[in-house]
ModelCIF file with pLDDT and N, C-alpha, C, O atoms, coordinates in Angstrom:
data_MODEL
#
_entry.id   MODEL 
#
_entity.id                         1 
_entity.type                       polymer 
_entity.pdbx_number_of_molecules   1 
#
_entity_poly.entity_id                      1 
_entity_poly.type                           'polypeptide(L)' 
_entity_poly.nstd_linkage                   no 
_entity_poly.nstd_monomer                   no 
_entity_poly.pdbx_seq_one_letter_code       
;(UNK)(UNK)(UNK)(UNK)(UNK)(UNK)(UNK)(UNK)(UNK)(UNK)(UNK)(UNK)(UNK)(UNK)(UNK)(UNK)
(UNK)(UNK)(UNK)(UNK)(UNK)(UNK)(UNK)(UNK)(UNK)(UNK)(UNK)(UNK)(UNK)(UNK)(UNK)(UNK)
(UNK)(UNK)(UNK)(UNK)(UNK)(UNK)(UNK)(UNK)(UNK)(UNK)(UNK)(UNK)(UNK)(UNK)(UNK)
;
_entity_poly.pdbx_seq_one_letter_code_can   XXXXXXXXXXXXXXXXXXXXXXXXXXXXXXXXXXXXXXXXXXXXXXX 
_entity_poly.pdbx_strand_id                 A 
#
loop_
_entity_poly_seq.entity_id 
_entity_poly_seq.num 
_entity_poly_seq.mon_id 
_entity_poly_seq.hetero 
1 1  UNK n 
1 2  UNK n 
1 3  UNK n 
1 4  UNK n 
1 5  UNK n 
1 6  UNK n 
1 7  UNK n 
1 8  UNK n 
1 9  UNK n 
1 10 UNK n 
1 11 UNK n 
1 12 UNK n 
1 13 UNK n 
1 14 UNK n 
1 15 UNK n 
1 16 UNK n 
1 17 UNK n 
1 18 UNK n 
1 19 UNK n 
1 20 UNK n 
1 21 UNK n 
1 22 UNK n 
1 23 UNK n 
1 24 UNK n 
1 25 UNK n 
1 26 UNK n 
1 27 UNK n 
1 28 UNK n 
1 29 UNK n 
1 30 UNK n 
1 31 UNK n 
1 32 UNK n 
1 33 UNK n 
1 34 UNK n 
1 35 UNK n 
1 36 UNK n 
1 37 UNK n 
1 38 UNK n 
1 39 UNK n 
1 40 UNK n 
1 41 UNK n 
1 42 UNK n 
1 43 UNK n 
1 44 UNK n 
1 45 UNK n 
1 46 UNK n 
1 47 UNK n 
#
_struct_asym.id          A 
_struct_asym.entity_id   1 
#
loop_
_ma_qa_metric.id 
_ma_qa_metric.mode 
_ma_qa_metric.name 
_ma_qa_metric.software_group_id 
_ma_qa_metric.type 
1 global pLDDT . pLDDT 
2 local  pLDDT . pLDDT 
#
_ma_qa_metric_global.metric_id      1 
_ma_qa_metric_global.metric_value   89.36 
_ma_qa_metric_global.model_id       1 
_ma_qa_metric_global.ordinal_id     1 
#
loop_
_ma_qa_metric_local.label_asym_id 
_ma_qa_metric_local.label_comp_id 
_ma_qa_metric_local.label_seq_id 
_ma_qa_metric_local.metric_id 
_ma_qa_metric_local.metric_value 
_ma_qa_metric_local.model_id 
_ma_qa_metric_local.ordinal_id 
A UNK 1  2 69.00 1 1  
A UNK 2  2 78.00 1 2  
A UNK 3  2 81.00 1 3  
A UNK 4  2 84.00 1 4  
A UNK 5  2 88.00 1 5  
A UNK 6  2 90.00 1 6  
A UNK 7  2 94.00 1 7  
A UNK 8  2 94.00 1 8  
A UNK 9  2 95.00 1 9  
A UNK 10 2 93.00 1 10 
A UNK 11 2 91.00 1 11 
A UNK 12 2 89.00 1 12 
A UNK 13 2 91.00 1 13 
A UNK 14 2 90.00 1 14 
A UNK 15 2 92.00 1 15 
A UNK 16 2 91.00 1 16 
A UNK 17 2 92.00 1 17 
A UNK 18 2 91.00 1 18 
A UNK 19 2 93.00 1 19 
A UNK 20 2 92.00 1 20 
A UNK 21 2 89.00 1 21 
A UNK 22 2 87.00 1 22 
A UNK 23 2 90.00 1 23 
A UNK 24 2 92.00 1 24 
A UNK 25 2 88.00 1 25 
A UNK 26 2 89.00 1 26 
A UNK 27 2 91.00 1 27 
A UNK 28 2 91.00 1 28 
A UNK 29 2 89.00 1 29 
A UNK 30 2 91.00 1 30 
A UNK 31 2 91.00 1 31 
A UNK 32 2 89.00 1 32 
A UNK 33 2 90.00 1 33 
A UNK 34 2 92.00 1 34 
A UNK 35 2 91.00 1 35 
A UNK 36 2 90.00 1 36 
A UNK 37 2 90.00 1 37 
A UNK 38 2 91.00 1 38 
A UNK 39 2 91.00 1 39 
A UNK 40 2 92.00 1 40 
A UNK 41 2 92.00 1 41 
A UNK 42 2 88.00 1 42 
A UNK 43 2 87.00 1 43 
A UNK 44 2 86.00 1 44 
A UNK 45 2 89.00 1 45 
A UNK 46 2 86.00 1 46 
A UNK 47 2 90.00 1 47 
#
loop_
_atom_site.group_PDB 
_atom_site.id 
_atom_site.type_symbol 
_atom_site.label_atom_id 
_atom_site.label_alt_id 
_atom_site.label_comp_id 
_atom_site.label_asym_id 
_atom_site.label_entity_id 
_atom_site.label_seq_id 
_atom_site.pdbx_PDB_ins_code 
_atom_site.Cartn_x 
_atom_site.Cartn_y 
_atom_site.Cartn_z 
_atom_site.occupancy 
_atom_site.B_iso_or_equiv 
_atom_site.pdbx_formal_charge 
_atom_site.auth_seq_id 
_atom_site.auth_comp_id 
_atom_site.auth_asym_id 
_atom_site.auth_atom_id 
_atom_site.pdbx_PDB_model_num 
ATOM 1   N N  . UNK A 1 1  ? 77.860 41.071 59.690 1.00 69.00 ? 1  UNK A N  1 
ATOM 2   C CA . UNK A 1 1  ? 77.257 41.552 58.456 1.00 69.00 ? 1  UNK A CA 1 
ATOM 3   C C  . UNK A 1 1  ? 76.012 42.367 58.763 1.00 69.00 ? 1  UNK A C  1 
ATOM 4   O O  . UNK A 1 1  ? 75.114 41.848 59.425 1.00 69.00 ? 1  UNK A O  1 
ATOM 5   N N  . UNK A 1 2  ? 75.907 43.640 58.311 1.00 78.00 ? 2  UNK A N  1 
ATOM 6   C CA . UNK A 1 2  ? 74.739 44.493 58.133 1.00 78.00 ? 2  UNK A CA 1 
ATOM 7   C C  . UNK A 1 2  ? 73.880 43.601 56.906 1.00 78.00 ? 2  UNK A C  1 
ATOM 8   O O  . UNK A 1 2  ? 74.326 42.532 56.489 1.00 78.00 ? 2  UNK A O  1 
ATOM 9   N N  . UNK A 1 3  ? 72.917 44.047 56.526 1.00 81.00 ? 3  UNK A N  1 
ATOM 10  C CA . UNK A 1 3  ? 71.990 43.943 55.693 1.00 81.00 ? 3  UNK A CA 1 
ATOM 11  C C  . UNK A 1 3  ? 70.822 44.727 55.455 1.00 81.00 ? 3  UNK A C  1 
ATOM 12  O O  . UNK A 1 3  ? 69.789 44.781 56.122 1.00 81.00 ? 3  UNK A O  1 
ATOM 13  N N  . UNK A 1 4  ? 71.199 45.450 54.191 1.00 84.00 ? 4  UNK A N  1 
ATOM 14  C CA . UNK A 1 4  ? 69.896 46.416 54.079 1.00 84.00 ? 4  UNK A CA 1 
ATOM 15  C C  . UNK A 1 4  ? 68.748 45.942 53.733 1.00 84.00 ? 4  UNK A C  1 
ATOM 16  O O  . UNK A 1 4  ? 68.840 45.116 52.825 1.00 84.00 ? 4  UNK A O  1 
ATOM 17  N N  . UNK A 1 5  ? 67.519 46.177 54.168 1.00 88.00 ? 5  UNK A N  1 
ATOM 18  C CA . UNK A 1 5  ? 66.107 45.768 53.291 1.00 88.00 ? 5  UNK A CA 1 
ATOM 19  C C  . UNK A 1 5  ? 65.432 47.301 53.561 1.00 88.00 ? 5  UNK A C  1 
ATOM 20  O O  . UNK A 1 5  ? 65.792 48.164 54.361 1.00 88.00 ? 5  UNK A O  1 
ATOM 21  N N  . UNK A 1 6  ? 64.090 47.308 52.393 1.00 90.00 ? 6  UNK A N  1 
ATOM 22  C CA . UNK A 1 6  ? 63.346 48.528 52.367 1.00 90.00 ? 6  UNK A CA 1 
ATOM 23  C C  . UNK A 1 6  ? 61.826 47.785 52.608 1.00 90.00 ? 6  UNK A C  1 
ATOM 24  O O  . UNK A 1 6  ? 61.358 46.677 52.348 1.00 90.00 ? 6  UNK A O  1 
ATOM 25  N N  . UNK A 1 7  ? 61.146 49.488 53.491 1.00 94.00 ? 7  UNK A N  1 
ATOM 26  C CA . UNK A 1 7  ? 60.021 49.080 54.073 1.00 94.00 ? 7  UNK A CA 1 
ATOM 27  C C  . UNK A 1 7  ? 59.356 49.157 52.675 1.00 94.00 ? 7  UNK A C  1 
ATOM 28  O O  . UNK A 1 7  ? 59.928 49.809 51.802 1.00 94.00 ? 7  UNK A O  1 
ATOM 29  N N  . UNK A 1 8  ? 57.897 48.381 52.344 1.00 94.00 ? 8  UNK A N  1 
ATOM 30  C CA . UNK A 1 8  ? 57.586 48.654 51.076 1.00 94.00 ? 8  UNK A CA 1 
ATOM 31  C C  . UNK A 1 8  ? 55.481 48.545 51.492 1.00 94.00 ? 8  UNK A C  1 
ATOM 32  O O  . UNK A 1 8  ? 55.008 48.549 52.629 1.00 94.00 ? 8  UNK A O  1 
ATOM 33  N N  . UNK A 1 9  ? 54.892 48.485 50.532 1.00 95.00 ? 9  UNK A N  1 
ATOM 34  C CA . UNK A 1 9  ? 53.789 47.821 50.970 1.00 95.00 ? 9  UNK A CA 1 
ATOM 35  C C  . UNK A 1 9  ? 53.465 46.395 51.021 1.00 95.00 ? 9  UNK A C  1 
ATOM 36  O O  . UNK A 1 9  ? 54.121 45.740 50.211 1.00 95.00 ? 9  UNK A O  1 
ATOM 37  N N  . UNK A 1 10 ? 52.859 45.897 51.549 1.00 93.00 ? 10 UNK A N  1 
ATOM 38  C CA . UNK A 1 10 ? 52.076 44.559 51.671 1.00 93.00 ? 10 UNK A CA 1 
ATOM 39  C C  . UNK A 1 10 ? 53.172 43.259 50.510 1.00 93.00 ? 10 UNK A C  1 
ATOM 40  O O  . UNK A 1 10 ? 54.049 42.406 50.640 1.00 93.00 ? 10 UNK A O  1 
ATOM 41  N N  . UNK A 1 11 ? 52.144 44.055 49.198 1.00 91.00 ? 11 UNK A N  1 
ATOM 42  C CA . UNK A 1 11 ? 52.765 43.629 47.690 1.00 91.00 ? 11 UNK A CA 1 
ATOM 43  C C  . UNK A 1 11 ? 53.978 43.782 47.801 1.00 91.00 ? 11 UNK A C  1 
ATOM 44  O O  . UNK A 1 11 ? 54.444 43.140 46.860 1.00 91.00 ? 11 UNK A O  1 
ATOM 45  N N  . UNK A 1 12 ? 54.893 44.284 48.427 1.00 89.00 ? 12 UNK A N  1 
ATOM 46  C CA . UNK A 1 12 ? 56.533 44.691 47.570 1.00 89.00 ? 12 UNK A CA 1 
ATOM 47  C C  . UNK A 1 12 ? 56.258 45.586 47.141 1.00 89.00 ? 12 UNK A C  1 
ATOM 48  O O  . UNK A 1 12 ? 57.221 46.260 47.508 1.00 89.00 ? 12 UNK A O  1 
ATOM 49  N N  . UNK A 1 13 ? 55.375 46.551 46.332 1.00 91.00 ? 13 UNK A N  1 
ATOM 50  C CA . UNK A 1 13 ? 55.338 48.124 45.489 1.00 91.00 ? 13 UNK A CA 1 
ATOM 51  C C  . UNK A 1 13 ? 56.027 48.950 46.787 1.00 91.00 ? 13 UNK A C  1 
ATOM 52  O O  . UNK A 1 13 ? 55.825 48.669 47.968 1.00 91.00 ? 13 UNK A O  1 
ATOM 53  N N  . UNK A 1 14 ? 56.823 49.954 46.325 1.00 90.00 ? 14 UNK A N  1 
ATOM 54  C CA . UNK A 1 14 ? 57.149 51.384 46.746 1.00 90.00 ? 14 UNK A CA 1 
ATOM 55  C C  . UNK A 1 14 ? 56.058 52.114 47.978 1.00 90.00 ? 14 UNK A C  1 
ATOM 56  O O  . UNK A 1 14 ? 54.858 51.875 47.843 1.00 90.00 ? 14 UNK A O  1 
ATOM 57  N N  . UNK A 1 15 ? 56.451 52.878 49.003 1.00 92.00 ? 15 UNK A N  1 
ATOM 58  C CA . UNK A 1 15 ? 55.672 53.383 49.712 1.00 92.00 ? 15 UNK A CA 1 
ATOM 59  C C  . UNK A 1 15 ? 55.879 54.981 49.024 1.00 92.00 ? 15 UNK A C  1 
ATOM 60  O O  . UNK A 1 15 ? 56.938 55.605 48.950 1.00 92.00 ? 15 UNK A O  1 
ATOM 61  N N  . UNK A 1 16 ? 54.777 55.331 48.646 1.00 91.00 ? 16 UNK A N  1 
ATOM 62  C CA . UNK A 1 16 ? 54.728 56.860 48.184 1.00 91.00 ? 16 UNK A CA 1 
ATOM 63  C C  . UNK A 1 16 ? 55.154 58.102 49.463 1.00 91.00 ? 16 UNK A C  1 
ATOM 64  O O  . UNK A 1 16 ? 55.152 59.333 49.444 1.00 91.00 ? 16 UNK A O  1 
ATOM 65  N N  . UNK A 1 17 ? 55.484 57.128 50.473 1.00 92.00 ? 17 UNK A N  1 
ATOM 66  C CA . UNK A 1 17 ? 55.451 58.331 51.275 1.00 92.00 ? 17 UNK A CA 1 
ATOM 67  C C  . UNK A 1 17 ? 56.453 57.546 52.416 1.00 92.00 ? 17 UNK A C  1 
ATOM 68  O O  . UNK A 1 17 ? 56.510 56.316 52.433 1.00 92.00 ? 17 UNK A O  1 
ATOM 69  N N  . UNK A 1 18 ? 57.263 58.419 53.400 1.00 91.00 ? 18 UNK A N  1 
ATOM 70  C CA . UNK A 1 18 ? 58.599 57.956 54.549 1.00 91.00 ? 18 UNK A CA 1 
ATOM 71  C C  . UNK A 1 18 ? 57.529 56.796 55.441 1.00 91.00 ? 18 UNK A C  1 
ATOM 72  O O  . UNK A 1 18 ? 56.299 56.839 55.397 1.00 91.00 ? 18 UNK A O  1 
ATOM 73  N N  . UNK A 1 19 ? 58.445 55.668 56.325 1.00 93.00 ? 19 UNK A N  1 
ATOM 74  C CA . UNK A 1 19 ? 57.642 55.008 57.162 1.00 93.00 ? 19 UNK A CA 1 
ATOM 75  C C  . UNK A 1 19 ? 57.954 56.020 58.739 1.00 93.00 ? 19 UNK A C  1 
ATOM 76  O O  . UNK A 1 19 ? 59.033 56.127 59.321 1.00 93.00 ? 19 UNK A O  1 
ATOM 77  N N  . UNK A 1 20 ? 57.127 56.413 58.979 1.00 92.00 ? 20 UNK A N  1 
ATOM 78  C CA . UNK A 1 20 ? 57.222 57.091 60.362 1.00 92.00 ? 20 UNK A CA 1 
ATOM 79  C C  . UNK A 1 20 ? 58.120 56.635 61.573 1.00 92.00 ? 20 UNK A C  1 
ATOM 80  O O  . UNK A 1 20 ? 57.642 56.525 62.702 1.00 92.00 ? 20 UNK A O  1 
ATOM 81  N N  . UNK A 1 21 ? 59.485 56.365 61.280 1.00 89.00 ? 21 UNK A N  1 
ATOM 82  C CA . UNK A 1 21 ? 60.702 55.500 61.941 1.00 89.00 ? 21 UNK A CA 1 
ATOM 83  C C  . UNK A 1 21 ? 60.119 55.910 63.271 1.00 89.00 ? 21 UNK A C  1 
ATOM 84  O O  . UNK A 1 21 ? 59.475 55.148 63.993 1.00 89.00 ? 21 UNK A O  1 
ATOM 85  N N  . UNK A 1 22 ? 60.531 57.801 63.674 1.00 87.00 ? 22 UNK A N  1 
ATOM 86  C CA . UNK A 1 22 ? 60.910 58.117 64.644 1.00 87.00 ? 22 UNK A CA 1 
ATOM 87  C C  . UNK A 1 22 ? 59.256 57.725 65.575 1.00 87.00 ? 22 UNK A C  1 
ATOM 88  O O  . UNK A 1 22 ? 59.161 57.156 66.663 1.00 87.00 ? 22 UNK A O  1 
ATOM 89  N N  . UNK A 1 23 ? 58.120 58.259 64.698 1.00 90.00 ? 23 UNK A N  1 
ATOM 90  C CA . UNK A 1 23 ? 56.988 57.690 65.363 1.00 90.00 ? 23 UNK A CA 1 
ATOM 91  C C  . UNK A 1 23 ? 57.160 56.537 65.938 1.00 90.00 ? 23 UNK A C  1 
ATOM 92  O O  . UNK A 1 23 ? 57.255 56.532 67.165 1.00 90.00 ? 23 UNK A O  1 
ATOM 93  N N  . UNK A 1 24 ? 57.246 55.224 65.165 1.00 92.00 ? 24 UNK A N  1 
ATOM 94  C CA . UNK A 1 24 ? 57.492 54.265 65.710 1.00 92.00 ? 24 UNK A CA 1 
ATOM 95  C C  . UNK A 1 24 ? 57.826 54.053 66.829 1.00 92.00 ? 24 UNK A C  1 
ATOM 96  O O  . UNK A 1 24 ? 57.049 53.701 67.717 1.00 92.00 ? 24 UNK A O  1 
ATOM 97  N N  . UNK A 1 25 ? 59.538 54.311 67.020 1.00 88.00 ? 25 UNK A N  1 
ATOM 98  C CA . UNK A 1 25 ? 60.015 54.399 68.012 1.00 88.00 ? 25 UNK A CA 1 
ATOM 99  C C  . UNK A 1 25 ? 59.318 54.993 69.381 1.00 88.00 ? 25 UNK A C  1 
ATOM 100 O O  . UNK A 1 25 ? 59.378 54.337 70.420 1.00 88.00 ? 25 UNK A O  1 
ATOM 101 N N  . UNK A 1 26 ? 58.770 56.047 69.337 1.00 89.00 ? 26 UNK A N  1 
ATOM 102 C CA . UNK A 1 26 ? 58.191 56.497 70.514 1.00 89.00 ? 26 UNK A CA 1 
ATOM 103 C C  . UNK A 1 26 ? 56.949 56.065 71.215 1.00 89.00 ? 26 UNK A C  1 
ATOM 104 O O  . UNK A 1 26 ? 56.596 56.345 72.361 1.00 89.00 ? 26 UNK A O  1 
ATOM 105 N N  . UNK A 1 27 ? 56.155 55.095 70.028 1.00 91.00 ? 27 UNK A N  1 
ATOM 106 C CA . UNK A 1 27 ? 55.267 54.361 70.809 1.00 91.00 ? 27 UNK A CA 1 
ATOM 107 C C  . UNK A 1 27 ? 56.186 53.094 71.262 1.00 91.00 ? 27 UNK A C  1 
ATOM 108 O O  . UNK A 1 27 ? 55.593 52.508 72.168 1.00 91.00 ? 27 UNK A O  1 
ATOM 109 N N  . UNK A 1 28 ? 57.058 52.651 71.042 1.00 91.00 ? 28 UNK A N  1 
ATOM 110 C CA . UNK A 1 28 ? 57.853 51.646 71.811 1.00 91.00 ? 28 UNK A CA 1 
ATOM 111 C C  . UNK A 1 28 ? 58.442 52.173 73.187 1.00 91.00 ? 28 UNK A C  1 
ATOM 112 O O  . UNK A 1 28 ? 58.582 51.501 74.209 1.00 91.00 ? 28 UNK A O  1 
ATOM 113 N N  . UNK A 1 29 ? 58.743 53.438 73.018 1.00 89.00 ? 29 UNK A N  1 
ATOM 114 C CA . UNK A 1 29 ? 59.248 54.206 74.351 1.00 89.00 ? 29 UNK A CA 1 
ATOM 115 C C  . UNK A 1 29 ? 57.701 54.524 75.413 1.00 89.00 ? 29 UNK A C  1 
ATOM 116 O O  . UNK A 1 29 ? 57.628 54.329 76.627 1.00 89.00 ? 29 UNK A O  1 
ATOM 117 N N  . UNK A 1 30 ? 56.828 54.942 74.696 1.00 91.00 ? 30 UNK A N  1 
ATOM 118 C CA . UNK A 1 30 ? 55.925 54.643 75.620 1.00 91.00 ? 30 UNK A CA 1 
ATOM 119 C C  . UNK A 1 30 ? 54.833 53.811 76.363 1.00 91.00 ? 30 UNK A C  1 
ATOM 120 O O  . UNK A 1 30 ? 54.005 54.078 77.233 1.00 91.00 ? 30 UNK A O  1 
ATOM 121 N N  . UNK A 1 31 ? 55.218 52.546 75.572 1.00 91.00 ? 31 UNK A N  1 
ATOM 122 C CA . UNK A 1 31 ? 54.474 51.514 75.836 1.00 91.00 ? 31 UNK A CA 1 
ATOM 123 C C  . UNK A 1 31 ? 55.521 50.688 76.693 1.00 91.00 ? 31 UNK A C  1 
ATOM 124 O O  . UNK A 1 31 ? 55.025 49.728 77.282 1.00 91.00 ? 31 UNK A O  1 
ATOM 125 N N  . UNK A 1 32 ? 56.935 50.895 76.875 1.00 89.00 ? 32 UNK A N  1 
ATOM 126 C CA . UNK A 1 32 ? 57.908 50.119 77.711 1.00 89.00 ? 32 UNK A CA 1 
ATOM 127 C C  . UNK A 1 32 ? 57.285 51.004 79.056 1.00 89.00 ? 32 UNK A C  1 
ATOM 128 O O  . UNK A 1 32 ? 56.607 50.405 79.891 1.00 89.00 ? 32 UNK A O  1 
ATOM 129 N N  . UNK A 1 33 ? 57.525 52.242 79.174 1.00 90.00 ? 33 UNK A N  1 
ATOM 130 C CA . UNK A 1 33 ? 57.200 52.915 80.252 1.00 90.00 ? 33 UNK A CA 1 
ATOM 131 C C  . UNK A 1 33 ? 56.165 52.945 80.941 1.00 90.00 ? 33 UNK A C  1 
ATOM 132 O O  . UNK A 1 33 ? 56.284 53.206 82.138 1.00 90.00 ? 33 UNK A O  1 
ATOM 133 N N  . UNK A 1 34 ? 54.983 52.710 80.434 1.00 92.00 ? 34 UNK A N  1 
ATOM 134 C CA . UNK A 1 34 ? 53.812 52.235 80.749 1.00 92.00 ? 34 UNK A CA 1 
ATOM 135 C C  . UNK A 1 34 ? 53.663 51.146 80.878 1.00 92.00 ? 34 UNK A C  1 
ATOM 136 O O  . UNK A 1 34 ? 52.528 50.729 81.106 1.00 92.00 ? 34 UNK A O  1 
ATOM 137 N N  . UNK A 1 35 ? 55.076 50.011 80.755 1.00 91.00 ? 35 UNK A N  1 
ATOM 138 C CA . UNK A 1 35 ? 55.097 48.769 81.372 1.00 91.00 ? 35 UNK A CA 1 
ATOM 139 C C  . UNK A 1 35 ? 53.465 47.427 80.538 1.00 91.00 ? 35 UNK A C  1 
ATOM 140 O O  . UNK A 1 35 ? 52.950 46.388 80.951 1.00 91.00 ? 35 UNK A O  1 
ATOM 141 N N  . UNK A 1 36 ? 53.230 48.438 79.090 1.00 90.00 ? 36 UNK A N  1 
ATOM 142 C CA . UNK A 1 36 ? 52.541 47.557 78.631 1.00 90.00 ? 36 UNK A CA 1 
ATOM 143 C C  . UNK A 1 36 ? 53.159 45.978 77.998 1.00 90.00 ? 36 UNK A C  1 
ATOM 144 O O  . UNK A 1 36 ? 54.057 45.357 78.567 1.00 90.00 ? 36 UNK A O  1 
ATOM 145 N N  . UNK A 1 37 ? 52.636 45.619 77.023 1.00 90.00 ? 37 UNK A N  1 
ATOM 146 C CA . UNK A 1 37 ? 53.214 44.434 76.520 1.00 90.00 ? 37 UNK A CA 1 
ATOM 147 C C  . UNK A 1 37 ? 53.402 44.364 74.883 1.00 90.00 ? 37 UNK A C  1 
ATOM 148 O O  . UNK A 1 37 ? 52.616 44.364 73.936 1.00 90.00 ? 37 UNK A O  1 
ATOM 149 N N  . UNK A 1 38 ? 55.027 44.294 75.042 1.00 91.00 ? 38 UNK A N  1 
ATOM 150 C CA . UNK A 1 38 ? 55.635 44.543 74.002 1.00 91.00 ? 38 UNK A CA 1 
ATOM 151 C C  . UNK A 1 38 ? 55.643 43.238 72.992 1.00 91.00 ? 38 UNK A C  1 
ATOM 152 O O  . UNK A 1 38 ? 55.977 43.443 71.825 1.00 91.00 ? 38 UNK A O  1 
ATOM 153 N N  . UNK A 1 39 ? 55.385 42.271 73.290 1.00 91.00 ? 39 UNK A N  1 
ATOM 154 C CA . UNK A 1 39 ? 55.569 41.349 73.122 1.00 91.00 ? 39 UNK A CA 1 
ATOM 155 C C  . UNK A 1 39 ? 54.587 40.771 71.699 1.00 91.00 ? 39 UNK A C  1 
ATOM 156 O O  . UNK A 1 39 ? 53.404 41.013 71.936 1.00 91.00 ? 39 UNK A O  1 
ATOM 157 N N  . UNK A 1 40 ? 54.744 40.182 70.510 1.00 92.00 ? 40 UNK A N  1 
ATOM 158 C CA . UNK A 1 40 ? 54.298 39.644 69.198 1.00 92.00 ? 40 UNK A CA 1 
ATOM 159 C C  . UNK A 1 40 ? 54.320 38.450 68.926 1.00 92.00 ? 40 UNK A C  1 
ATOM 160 O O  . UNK A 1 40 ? 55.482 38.245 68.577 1.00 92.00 ? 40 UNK A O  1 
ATOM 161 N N  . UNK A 1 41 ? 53.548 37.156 68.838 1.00 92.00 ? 41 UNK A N  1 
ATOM 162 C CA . UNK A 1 41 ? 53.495 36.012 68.313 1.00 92.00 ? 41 UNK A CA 1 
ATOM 163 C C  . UNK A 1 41 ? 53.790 35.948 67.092 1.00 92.00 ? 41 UNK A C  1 
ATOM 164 O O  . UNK A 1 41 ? 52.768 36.556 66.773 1.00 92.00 ? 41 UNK A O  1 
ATOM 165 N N  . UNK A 1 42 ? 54.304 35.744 66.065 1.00 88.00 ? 42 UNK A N  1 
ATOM 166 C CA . UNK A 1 42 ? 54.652 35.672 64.317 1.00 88.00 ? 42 UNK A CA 1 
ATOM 167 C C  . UNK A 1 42 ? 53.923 34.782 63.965 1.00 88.00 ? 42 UNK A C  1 
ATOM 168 O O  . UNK A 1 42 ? 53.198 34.182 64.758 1.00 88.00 ? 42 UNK A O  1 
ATOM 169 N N  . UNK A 1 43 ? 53.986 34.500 62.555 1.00 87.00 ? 43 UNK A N  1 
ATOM 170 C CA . UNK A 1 43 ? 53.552 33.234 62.270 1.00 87.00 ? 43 UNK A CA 1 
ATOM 171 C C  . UNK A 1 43 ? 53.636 32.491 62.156 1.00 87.00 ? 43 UNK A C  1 
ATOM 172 O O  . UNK A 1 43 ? 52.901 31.688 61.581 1.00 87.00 ? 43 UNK A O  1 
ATOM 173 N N  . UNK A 1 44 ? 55.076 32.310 62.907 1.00 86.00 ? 44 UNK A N  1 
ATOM 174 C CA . UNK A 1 44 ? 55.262 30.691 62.968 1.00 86.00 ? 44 UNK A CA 1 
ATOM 175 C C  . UNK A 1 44 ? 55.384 30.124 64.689 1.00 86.00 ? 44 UNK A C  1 
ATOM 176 O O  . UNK A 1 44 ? 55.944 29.110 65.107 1.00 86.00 ? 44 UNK A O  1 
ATOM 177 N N  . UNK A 1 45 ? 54.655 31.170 65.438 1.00 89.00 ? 45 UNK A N  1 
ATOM 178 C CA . UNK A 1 45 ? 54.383 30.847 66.421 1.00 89.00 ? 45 UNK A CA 1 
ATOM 179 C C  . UNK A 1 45 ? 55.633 31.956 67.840 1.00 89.00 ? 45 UNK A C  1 
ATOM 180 O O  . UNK A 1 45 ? 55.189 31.907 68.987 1.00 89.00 ? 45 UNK A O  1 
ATOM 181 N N  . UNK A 1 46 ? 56.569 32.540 67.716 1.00 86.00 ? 46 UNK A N  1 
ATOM 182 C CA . UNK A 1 46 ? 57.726 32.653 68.237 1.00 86.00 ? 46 UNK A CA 1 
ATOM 183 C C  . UNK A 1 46 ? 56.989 33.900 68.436 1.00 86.00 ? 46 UNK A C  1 
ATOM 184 O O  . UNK A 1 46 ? 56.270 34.640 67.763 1.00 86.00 ? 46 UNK A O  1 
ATOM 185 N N  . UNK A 1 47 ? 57.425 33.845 69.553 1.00 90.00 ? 47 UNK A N  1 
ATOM 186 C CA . UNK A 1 47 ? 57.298 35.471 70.528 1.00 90.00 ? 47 UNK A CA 1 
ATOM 187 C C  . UNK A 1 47 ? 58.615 36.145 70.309 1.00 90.00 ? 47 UNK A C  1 
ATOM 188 O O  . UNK A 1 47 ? 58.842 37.240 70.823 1.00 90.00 ? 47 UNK A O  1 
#
């Protein structure tokens, strides 16, 4: 199963404007390559 969700703000309201996907992506491409740390604690503790 796919499942769609939309990026929104904080609240749930509408973003007036695109979320910068492809940006995104390329600081993930350059922070793997630069062998930084990709890595996020959540809040319920899980990396």
């Amino acid at each position: 199963t796919i499942e769609f969700w939309q990026i929104t703000h904080f609240d749930g309201s509408p973003l007036t404007t695109n979320f910068p996907a492809d940006a995104f992506r390329e600081q993930i491409v350059g922070a793997k390559a630069a062998n930084l740390n990709l890595e996020a604690r959540t809040s319920d503790g899980t990396p």
